[in-house]
Structures are given as structure tokens and as C-alpha cells.
C-alpha atoms as a PDB file:
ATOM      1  CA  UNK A   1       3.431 -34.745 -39.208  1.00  0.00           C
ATOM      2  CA  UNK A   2       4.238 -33.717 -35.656  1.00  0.00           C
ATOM      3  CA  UNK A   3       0.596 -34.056 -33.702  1.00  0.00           C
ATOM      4  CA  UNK A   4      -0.199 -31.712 -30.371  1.00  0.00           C
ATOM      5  CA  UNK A   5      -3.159 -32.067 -27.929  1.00  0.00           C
ATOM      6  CA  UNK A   6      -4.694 -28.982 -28.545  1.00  0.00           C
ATOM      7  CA  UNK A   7      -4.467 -29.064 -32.526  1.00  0.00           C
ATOM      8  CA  UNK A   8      -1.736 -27.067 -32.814  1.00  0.00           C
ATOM      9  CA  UNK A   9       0.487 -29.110 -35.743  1.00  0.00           C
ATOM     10  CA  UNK A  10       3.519 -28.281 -37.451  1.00  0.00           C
ATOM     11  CA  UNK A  11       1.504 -27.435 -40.390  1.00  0.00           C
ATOM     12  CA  UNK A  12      -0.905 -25.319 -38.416  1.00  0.00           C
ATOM     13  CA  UNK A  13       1.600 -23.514 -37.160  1.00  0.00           C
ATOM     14  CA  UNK A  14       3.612 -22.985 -40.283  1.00  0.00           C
ATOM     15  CA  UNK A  15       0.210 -21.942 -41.801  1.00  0.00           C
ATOM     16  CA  UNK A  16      -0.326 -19.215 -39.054  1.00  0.00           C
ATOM     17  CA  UNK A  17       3.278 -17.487 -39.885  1.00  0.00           C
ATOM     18  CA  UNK A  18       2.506 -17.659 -43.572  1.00  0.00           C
ATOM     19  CA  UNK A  19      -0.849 -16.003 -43.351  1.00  0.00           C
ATOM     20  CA  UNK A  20       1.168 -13.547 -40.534  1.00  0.00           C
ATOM     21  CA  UNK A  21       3.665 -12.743 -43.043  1.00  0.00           C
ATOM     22  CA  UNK A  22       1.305 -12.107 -45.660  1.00  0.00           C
ATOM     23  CA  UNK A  23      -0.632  -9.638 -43.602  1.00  0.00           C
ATOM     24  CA  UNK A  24       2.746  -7.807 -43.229  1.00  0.00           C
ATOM     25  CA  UNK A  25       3.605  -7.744 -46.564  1.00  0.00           C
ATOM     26  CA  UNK A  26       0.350  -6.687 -48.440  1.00  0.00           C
ATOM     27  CA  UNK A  27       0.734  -3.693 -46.269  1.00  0.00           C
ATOM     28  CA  UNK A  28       3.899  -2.877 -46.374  1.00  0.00           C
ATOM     29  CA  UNK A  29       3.814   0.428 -47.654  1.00  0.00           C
ATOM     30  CA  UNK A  30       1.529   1.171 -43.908  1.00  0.00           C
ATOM     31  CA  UNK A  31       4.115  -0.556 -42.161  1.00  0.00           C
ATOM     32  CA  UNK A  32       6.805   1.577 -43.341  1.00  0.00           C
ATOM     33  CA  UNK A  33       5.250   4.863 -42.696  1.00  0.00           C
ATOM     34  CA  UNK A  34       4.293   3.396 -39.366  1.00  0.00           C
ATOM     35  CA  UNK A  35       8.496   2.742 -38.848  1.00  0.00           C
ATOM     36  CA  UNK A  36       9.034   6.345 -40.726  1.00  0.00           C
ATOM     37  CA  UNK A  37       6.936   8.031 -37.930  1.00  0.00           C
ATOM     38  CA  UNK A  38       8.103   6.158 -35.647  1.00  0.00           C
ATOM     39  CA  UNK A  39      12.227   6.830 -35.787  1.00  0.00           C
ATOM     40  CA  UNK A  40      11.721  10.676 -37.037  1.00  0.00           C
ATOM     41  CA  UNK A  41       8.693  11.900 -34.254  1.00  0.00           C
ATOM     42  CA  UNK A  42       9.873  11.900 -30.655  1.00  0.00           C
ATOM     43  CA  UNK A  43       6.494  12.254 -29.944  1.00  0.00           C
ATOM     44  CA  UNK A  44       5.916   8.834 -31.563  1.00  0.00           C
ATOM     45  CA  UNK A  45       8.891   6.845 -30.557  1.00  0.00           C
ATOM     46  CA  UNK A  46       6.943   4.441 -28.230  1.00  0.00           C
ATOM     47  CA  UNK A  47       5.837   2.546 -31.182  1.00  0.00           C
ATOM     48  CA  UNK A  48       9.042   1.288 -31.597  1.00  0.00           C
ATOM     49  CA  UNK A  49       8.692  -0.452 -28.270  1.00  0.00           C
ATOM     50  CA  UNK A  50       5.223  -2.343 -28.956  1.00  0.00           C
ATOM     51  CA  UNK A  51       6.603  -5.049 -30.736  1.00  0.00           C
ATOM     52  CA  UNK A  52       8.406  -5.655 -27.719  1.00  0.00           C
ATOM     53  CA  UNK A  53       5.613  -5.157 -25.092  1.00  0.00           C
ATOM     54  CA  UNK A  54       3.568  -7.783 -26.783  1.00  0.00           C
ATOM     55  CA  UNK A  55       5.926 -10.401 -26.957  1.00  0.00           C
ATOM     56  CA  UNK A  56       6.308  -9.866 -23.492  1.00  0.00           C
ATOM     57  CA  UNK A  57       2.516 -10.168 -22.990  1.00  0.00           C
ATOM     58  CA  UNK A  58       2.455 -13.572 -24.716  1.00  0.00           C
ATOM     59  CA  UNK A  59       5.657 -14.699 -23.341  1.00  0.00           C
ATOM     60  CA  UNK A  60       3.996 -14.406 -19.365  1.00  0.00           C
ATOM     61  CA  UNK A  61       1.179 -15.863 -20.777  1.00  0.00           C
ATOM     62  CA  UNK A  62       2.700 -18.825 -22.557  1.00  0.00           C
ATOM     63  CA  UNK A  63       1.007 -21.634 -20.287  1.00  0.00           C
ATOM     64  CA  UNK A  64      -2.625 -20.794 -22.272  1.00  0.00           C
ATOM     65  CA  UNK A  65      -1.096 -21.648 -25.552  1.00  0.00           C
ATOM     66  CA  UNK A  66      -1.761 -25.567 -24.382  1.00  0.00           C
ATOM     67  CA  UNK A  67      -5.655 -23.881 -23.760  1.00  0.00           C
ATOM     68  CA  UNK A  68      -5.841 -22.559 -27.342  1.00  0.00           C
ATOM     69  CA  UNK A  69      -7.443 -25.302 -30.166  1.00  0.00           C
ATOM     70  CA  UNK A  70      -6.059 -24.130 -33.322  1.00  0.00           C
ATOM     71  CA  UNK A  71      -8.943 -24.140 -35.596  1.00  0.00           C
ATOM     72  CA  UNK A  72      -9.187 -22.429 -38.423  1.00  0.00           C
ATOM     73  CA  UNK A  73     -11.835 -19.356 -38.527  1.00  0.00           C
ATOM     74  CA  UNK A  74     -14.060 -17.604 -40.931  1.00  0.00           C
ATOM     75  CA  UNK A  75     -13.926 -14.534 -38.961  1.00  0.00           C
ATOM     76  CA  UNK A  76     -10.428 -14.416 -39.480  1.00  0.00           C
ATOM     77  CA  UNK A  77     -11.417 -13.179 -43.587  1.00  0.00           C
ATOM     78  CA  UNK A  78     -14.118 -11.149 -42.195  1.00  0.00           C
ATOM     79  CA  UNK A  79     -11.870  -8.939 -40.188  1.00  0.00           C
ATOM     80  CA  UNK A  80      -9.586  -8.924 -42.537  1.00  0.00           C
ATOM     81  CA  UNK A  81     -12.569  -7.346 -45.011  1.00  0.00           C
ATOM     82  CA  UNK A  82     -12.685  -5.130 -42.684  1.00  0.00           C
ATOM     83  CA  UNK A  83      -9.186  -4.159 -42.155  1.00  0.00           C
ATOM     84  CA  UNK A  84      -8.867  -3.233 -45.174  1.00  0.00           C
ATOM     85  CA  UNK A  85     -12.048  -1.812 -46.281  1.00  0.00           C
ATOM     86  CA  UNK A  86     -11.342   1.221 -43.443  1.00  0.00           C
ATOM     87  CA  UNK A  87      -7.168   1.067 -44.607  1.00  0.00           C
ATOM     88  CA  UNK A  88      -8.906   1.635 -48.103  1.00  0.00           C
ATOM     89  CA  UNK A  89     -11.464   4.426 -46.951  1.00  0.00           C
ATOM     90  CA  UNK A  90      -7.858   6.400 -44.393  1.00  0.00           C
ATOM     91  CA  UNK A  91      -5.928   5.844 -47.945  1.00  0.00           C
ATOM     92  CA  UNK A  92      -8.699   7.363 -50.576  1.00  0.00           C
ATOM     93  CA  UNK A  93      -9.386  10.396 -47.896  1.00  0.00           C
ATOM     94  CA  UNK A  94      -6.490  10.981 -46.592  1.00  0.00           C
ATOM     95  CA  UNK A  95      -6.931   9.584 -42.881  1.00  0.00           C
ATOM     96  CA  UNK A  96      -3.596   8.403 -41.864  1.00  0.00           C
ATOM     97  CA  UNK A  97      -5.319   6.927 -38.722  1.00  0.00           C
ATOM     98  CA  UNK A  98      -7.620   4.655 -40.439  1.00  0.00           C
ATOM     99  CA  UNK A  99      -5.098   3.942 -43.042  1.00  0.00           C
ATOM    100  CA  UNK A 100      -2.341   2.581 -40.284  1.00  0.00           C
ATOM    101  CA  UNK A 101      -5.600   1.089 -37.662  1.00  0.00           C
ATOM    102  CA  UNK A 102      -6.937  -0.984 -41.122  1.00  0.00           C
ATOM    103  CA  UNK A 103      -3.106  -2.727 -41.931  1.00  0.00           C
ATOM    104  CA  UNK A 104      -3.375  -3.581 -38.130  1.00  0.00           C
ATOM    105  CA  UNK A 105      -6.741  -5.321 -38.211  1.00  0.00           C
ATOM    106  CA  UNK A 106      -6.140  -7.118 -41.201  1.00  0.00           C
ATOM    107  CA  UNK A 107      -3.025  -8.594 -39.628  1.00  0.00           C
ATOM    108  CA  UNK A 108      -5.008  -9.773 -36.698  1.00  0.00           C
ATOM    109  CA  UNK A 109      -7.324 -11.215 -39.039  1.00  0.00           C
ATOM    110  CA  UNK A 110      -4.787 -13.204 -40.742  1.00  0.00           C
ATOM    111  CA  UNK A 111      -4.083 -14.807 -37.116  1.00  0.00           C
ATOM    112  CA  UNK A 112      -7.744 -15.527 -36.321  1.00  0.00           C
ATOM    113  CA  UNK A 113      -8.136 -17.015 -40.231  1.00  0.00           C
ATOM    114  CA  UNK A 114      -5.310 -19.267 -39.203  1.00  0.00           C
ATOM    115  CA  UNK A 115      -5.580 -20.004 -35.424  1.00  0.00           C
ATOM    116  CA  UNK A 116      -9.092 -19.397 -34.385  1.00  0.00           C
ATOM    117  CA  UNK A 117     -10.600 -16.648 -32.277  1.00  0.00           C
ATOM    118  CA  UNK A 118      -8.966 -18.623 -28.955  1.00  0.00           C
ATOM    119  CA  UNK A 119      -5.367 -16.577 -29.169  1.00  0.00           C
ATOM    120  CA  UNK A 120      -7.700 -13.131 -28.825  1.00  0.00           C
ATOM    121  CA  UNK A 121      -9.269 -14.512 -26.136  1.00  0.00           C
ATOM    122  CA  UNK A 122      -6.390 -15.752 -24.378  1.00  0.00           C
ATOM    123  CA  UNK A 123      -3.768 -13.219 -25.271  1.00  0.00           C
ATOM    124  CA  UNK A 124      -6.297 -10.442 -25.509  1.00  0.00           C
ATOM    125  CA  UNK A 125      -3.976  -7.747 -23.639  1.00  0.00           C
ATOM    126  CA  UNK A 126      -0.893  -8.607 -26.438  1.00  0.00           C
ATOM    127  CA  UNK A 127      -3.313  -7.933 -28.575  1.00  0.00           C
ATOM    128  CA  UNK A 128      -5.359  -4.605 -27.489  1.00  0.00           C
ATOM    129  CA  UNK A 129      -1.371  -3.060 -27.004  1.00  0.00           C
ATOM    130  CA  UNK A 130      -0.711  -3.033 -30.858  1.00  0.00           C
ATOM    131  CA  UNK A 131      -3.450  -0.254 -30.697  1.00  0.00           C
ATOM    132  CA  UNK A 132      -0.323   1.714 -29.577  1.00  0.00           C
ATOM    133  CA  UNK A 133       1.629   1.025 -33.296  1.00  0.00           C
ATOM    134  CA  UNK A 134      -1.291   3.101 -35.044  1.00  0.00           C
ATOM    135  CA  UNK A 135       0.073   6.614 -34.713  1.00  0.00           C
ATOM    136  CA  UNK A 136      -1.852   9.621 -32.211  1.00  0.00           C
ATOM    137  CA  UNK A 137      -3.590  12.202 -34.603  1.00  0.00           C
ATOM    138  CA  UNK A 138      -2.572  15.642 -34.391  1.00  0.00           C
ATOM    139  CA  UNK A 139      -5.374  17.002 -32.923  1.00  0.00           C
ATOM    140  CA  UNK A 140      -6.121  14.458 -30.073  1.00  0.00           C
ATOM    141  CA  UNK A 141      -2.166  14.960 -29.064  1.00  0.00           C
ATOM    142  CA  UNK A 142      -2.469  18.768 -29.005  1.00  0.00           C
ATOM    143  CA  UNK A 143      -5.701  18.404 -26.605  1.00  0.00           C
ATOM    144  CA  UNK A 144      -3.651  16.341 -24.694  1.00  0.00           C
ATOM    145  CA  UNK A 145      -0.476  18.155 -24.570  1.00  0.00           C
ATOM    146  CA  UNK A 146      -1.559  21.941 -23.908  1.00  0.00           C
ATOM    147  CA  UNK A 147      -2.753  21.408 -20.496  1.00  0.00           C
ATOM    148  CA  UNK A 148       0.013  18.882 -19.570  1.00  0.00           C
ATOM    149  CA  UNK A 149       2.541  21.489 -20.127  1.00  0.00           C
ATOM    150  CA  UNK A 150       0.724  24.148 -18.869  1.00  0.00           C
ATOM    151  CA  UNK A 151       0.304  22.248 -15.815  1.00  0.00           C
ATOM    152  CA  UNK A 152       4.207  21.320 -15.866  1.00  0.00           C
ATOM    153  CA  UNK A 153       5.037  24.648 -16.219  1.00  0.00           C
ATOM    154  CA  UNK A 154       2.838  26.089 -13.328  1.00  0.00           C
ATOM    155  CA  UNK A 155       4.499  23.457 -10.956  1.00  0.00           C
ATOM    156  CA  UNK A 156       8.046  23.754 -12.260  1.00  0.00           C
ATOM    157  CA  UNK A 157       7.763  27.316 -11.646  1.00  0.00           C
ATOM    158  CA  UNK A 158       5.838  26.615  -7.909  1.00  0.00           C
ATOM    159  CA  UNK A 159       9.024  24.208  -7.246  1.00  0.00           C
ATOM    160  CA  UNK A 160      11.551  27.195  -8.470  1.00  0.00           C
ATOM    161  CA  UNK A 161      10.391  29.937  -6.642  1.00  0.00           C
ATOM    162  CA  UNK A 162       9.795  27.422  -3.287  1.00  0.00           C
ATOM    163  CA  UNK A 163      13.742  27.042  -3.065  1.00  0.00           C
ATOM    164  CA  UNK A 164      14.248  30.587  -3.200  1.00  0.00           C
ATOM    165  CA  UNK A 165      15.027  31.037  -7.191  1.00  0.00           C
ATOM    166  CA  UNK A 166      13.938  33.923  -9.439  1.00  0.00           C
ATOM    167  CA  UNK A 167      11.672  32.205 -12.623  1.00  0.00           C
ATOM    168  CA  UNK A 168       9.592  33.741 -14.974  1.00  0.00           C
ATOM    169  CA  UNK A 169       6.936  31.993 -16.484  1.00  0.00           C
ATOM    170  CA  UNK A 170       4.883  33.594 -19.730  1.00  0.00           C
ATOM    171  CA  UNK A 171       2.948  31.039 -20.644  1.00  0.00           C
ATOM    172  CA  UNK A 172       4.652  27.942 -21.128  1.00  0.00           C
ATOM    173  CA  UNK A 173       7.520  29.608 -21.685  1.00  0.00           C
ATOM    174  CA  UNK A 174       9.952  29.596 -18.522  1.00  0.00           C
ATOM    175  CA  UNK A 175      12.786  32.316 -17.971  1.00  0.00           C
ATOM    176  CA  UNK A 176      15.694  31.226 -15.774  1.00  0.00           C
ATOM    177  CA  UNK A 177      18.861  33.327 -15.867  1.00  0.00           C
ATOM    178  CA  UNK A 178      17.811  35.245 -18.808  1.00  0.00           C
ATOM    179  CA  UNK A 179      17.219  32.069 -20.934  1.00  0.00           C
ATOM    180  CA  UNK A 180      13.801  31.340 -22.019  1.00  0.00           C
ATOM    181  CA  UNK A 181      12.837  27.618 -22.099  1.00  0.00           C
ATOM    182  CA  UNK A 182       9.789  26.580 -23.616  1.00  0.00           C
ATOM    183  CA  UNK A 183       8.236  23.215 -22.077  1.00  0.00           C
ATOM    184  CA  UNK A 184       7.621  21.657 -25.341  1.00  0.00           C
ATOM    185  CA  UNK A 185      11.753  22.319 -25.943  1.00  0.00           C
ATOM    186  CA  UNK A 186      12.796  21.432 -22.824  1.00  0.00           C
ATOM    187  CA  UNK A 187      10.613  18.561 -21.541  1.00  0.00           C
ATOM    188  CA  UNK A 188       7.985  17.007 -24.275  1.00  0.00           C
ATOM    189  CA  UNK A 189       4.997  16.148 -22.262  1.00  0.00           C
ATOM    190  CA  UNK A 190       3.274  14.198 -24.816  1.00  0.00           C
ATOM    191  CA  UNK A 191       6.325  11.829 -25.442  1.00  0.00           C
ATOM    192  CA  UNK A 192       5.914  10.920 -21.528  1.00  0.00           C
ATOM    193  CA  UNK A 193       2.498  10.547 -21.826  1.00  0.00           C
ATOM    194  CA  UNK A 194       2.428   8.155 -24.174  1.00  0.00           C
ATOM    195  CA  UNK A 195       5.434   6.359 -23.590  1.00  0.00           C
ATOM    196  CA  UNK A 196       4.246   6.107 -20.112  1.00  0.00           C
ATOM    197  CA  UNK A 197       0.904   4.819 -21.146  1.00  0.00           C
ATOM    198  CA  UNK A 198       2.866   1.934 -22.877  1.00  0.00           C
ATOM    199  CA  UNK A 199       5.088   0.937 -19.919  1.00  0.00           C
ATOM    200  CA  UNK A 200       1.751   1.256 -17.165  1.00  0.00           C
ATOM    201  CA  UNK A 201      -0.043  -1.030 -20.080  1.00  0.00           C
ATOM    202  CA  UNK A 202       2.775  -3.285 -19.846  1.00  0.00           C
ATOM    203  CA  UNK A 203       3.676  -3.244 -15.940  1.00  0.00           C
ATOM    204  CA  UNK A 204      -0.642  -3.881 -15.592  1.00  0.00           C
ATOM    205  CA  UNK A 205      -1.474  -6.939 -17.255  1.00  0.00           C
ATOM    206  CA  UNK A 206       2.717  -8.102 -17.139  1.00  0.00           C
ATOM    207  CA  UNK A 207       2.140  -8.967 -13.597  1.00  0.00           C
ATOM    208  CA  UNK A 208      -0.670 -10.886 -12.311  1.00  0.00           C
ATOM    209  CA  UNK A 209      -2.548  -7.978 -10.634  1.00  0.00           C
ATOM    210  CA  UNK A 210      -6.164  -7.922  -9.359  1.00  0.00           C
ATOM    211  CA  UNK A 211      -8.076  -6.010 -12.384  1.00  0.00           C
ATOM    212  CA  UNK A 212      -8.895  -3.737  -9.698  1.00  0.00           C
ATOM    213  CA  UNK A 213      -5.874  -2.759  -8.911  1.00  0.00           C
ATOM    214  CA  UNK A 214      -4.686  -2.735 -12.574  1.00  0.00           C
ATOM    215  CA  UNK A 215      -7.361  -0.228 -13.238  1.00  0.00           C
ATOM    216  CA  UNK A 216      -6.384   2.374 -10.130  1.00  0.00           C
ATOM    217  CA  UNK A 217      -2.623   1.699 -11.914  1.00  0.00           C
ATOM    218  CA  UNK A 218      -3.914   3.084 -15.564  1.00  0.00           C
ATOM    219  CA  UNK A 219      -5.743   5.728 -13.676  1.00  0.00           C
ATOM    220  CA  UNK A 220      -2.707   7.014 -11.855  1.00  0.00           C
ATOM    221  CA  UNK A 221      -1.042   6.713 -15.353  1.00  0.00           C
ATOM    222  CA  UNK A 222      -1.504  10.752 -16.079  1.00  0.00           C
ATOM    223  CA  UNK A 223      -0.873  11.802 -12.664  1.00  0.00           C
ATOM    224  CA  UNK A 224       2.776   9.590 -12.994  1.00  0.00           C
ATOM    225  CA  UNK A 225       3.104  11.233 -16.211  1.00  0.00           C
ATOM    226  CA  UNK A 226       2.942  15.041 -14.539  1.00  0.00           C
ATOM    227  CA  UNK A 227       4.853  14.318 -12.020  1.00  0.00           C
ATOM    228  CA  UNK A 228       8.082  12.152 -14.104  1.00  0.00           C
ATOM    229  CA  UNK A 229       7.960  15.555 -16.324  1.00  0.00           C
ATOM    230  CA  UNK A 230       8.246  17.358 -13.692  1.00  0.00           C
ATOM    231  CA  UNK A 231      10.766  16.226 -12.208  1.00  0.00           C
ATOM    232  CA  UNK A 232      12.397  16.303 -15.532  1.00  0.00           C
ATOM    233  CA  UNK A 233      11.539  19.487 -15.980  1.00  0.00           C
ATOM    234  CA  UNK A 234      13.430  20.975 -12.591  1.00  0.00           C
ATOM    235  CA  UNK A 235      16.420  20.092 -13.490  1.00  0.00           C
ATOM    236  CA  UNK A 236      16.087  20.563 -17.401  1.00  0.00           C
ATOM    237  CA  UNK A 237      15.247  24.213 -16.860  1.00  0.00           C
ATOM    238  CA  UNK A 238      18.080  24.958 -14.861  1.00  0.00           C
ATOM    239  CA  UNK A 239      20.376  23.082 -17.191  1.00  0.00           C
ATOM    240  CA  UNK A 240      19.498  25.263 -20.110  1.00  0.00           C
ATOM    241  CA  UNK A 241      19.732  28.471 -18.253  1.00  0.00           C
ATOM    242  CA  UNK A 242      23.587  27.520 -16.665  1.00  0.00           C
ATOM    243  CA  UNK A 243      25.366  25.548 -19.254  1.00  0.00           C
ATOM    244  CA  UNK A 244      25.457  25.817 -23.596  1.00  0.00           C
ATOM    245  CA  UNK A 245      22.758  24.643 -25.664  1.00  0.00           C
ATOM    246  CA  UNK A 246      24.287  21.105 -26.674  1.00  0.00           C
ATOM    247  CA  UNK A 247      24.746  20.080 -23.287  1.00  0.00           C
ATOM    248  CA  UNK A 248      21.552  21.288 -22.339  1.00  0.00           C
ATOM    249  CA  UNK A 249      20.125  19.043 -24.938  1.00  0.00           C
ATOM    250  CA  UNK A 250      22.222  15.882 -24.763  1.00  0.00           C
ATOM    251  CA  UNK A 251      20.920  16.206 -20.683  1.00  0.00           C
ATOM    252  CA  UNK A 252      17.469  16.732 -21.926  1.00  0.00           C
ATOM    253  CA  UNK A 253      17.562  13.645 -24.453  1.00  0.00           C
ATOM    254  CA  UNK A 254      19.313  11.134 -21.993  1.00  0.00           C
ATOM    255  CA  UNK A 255      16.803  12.410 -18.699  1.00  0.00           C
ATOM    256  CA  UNK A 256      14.041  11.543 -21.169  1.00  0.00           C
ATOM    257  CA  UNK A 257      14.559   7.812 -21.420  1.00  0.00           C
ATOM    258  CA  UNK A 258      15.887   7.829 -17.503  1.00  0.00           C
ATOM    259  CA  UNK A 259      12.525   8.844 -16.629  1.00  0.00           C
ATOM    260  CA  UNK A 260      10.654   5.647 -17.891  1.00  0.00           C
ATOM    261  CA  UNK A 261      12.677   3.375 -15.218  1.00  0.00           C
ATOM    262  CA  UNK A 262      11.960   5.792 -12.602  1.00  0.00           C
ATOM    263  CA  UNK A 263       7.947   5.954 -13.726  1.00  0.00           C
ATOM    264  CA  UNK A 264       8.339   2.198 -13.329  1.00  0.00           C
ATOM    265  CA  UNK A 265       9.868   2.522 -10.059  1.00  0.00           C
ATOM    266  CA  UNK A 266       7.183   4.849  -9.186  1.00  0.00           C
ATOM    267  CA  UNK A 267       4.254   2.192  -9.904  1.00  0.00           C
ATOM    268  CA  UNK A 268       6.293  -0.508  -7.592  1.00  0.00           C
ATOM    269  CA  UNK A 269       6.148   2.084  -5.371  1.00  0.00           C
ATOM    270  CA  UNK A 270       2.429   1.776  -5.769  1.00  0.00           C
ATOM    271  CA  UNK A 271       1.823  -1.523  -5.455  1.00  0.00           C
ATOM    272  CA  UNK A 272       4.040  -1.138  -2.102  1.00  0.00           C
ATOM    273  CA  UNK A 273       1.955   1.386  -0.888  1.00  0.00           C
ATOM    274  CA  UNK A 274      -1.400  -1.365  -2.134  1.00  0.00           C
ATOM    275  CA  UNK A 275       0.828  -3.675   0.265  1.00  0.00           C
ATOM    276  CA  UNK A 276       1.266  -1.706   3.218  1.00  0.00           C
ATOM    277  CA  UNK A 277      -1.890  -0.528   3.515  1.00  0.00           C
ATOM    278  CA  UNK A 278      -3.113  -4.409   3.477  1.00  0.00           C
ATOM    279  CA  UNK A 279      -4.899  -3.997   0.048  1.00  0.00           C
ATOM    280  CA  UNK A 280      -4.899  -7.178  -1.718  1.00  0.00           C
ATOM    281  CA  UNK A 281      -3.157  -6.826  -4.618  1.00  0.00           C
ATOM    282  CA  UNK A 282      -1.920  -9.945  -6.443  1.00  0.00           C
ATOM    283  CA  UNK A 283      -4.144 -13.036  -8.069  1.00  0.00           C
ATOM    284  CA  UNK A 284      -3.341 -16.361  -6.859  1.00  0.00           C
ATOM    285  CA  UNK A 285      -2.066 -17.682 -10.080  1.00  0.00           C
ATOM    286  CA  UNK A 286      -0.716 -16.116 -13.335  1.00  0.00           C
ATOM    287  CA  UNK A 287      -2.545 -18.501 -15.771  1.00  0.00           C
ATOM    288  CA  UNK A 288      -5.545 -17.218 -15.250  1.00  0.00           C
ATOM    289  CA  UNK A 289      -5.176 -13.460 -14.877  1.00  0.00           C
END
């Protein structure tokens, strides 16, 4: 048996993917909607980047696994209880939000009943970003999205009308060259927003920022999020009205992903600005951020 400091054996850590895999596969049925949803709503795409995000997470934080004991838990079996007590109560009433948030819980739970409660601790932000793989309900993305557009549209048509061009707005509905091109066709605010939210949650606690600073950061997340729509939006708008509908689309698909770089562009930009202005921005080490 291969021994380790902080109690982390082979065995313990062939245990810990067992119980892992488990948790996946007693679900699996969740887990599969959660991928359906995920490759067939735009608005829901960013899922498919999570997985990614938190390996990234753990991966900059990889120094504290030499911190973590490996102990076995009982509160691993109580979340998991839990987990899927509320999957049970989203499945029986319909709740695809509890459903999906109750597979996640119980596969945290499998973790903790394996490797203690010290990964949460010290990987707590790869853990608090797989809140993003449990789809948005309807309702709380339709609160969110109606003012973002309407806001998008107001300054799209502001930014129009400032160079000297003649566009209608009725609602958020724009008319450019006798094409009308509604905001939620032409630029989906929601899939910024949440997309966005992702990459900021990523960009945050990815680099070894001041929690100050990583809070102004999330803050500035919905103001980043207006503005990468908008200027999205500009050029979307007069796309649709000058060329045929496929191009317009194939420029409004491939500007979509372009503007996640440039949002992360725009929070370096940020942290510049942090810089310049002699703000403090940066802890001294990474291990303990």
C-alpha cells in the first residue's frame, strides 16, 4: 500500500472515485437531462463549461491537497440523505430545479463520505461553481432577461441614432432598413448573463485576488454583461438589416462566443484600472487565497 503524509492512500483515493462514480451513476437519468438542456438551450449552454471551470479551480489550488487529511466522514451520508430526499421531493412534484440541485448534493456527499469535509473547505470555490450545472428556472431567467434587453435595446438604439442612423425601436423590437430585429433574436441577453457570470466566477477566485476586489469584480459582472451585448448588439442589428438571414445568423452565433474573450479582456482591463489607480489588488501568495 502506497502511504502519504496527509492520509491520502492509494486505497483512499481509489475509494473517493468509486463513491464519485457512484454518485454519477445513481443519478444518471438527472445527469442526462442536465447534458439534454444543456446542448439544445442556448440559454443554458454555460453548463457545458462547469466541468471545466472547476477543474481549473482545483488545479490553481493543487498545493492544499498536501493540507487536506483524508478521513472518512459521516456527513458525507447525511448530505447525501439530503441530496436526494429534495431530488426525490423536484422528481414527485415536478420541480426540475430541486430534482437537478438534489443529484448535485448527493455527489458532493459522496466526496465528503470518502474524503472528509477538508476538500470543501479547501476547494470551496470548485465547489460553490457546480451550482452553475443545476439549470436557471424559467421564471427567475425571464425577470432577469426583460429588463436586460430592454435596456440593450434603449442603448443600441441611443448608439444608432448618435452616428447619424435612422432606427426604430417598438419595444424590444428594433427596425433598421425596414427589417425588424428583436433583441432576444438578435443578441440573447440571458445567454451573456450567465455565461458571463461563469467566466467572472472563474477569472475571481482563478487568480489570487484580494476578496475585496473579487467582490467589486462579481458586482461589475451585470454591468460587463450590458455592455458585451451591446456591443454585440451594434453590429448584429445592422447585420440583419444589410445582408440575408443566414449570414446574419452565422455572424450572430460566432459574435456570441467572441464576446466572452473580450468580457475577459474587459475585467483585465479592470484590474488595470485597480492598478493604476494604486489599489491593491493581488494577495501575496496563491495558497492561501
Amino acid at each position: 500500500m502506497t502511504h502519504s503524509r496527509n492520509g491520502w492512500t492509494l486505497s483512499r483515493k481509489l475509494l473517493t472515485l468509486l463513491l464519485v462514480a457512484m454518485g454519477l451513476l445513481v443519478n444518471m437519468d438527472v445527469w442526462n437531462d442536465i447534458l439534454r438542456i444543456a446542448l439544445r438551450d442556448e440559454e443554458s449552454s454555460h453548463i457545458l463549461l462547469v466541468p471545466f471551470v472547476a477543474a481549473w479551480l482545483v488545479w490553481v489550488r493543487r498545493s492544499r491537497l498536501r493540507l487536506c487529511h483524508g478521513r472518512s466522514s459521516w456527513w458525507g451520508p447525511a448530505v447525501i440523505t439530503i441530496g436526494w430526499a429534495i431530488s426525490m421531493i423536484g422528481f414527485n412534484h415536478a420541480i426540475q430545479t430541486l430534482w437537478h440541485g438534489g443529484a448535485v448534493l448527493v455527489l458532493v456527499g459522496c466526496l465528503i463520505t470518502a474524503a472528509g469535509t477538508d476538500p470543501i473547505f479547501k476547494f470551496l470555490p470548485a465547489f460553490l461553481v457546480l451550482a452553475f450545472l443545476i439549470p436557471v428556472p424559467g421564471m427567475i431567467r425571464q425577470r432577469i432577461a426583460i429588463p436586460l434587453q430592454t435596456t440593450t435595446a434603449s442603448v443600441t438604439q441611443w448608439i444608432f441614432e448618435a452616428g447619424g442612423a435612422n432606427v426604430g425601436r417598438s419595444g424590444n423590437v428594433l427596425t433598421i432598413n425596414g427589417v425588424e430585429v428583436a433583441i432576444a433574436e438578435a443578441c440573447n441577453g440571458m445567454r451573456m448573463v450567465f455565461s458571463l457570470a461563469l467566466v467572472s466566477f472563474a477569472f475571481t477566485f482563478g487568480l489570487p485576488l484580494r476578496n475585496s476586489v473579487r467582490i467589486l469584480v462579481l458586482l461589475a459582472c451585470p454591468v460587463i454583461a450590458i455592455a458585451a451585448n451591446v456591443m454585440r448588439m451594434v453590429p448584429t442589428v445592422w447585420v440583419y438589416g444589410s445582408f440575408p438571414p443566414a449570414a446574419a445568423k452565422l455572424f450572430h452565433d460566432v459574435s456570441g462566443w467572441l464576446m466572452l474573450p473580450l468580457a475577459f479582456l474587459a475585467m483585465l482591463g479592470v484590474l488595470r484600472v485597480f492598478r493604476w489607480a494604486l489599489v491593491p489588488v493581488t494577495r501575496y501568495t496563491l495558497a492561501y487565497q
